[in-house]
Protein backbone atom coordinates (compact mmCIF):
# COMPACT_ATOMS: atom_id res chain seq x y z
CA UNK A 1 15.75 -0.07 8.81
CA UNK A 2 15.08 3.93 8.11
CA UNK A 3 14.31 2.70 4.35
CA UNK A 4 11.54 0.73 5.50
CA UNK A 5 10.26 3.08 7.93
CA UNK A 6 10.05 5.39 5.19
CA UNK A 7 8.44 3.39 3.12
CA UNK A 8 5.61 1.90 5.27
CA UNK A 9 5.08 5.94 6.29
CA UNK A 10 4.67 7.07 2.64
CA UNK A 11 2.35 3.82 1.91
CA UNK A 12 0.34 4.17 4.99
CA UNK A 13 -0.41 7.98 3.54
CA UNK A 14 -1.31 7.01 0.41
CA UNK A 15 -3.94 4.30 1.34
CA UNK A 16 -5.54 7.33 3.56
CA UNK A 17 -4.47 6.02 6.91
CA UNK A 18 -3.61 2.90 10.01
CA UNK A 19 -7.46 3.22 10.42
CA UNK A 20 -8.52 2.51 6.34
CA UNK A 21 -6.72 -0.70 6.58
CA UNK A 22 -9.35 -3.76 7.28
CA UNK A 23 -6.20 -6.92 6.67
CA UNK A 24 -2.72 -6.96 5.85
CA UNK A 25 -0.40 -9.71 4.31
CA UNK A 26 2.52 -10.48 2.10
CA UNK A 27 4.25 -12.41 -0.27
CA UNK A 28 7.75 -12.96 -1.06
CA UNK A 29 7.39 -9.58 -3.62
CA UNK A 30 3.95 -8.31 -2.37
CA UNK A 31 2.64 -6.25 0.24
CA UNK A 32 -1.55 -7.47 0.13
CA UNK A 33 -3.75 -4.74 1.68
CA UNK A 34 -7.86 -4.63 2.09
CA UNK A 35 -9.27 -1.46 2.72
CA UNK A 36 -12.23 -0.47 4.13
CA UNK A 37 -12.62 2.90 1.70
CA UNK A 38 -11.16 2.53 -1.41
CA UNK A 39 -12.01 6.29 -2.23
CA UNK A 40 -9.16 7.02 -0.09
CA UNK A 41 -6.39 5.35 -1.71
CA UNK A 42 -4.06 7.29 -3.97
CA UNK A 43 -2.85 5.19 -6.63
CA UNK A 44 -0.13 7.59 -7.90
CA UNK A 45 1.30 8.62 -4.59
CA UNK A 46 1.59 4.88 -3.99
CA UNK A 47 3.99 4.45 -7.70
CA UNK A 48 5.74 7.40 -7.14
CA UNK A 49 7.20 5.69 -3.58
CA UNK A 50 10.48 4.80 -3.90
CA UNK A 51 10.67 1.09 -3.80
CA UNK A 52 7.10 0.25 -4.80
CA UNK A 53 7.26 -1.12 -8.55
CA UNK A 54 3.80 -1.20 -8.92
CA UNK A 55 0.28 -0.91 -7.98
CA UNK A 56 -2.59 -3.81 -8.37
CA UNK A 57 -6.25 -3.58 -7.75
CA UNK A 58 -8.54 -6.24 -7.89
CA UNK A 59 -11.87 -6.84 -6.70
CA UNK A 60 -10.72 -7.39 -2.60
CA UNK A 61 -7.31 -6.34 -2.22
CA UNK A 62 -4.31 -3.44 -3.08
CA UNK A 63 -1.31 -5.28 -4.20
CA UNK A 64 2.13 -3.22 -3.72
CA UNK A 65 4.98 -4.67 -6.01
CA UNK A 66 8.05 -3.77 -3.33
């Protein structure tokens, strides 16, 4: 459980924050995020996580390969 904490701690500092975050969902392998200032989001803290395998942006949504 730790691992995970961890993890949603170091992703939640990378996308700049509880309060950038406009949705959240998931998939079986990804974590689906919208954010409301996409200036804010740091696309190579978020690979260099432990556990995330990669990064996606498209037009609406972050993507985080776990």
């Amino acid at each position: 459980m730790k691992k995970y904490q961890e993890l949603s701690e170091q992703v939640l500092k990378c996308i700049g924050g509880v309060g950038n975050i406009a949705f959240v969902t998931h998939c079986a392998t990804r974590l689906r995020i919208s954010c409301k200032n996409w200036e804010l989001v740091e696309d190579e803290g978020l690979t260099s996580i432990d556990g995330v395998k990669g990064v996606v942006r498209n037009s609406e949504q972050l993507q985080l390969v776990i």
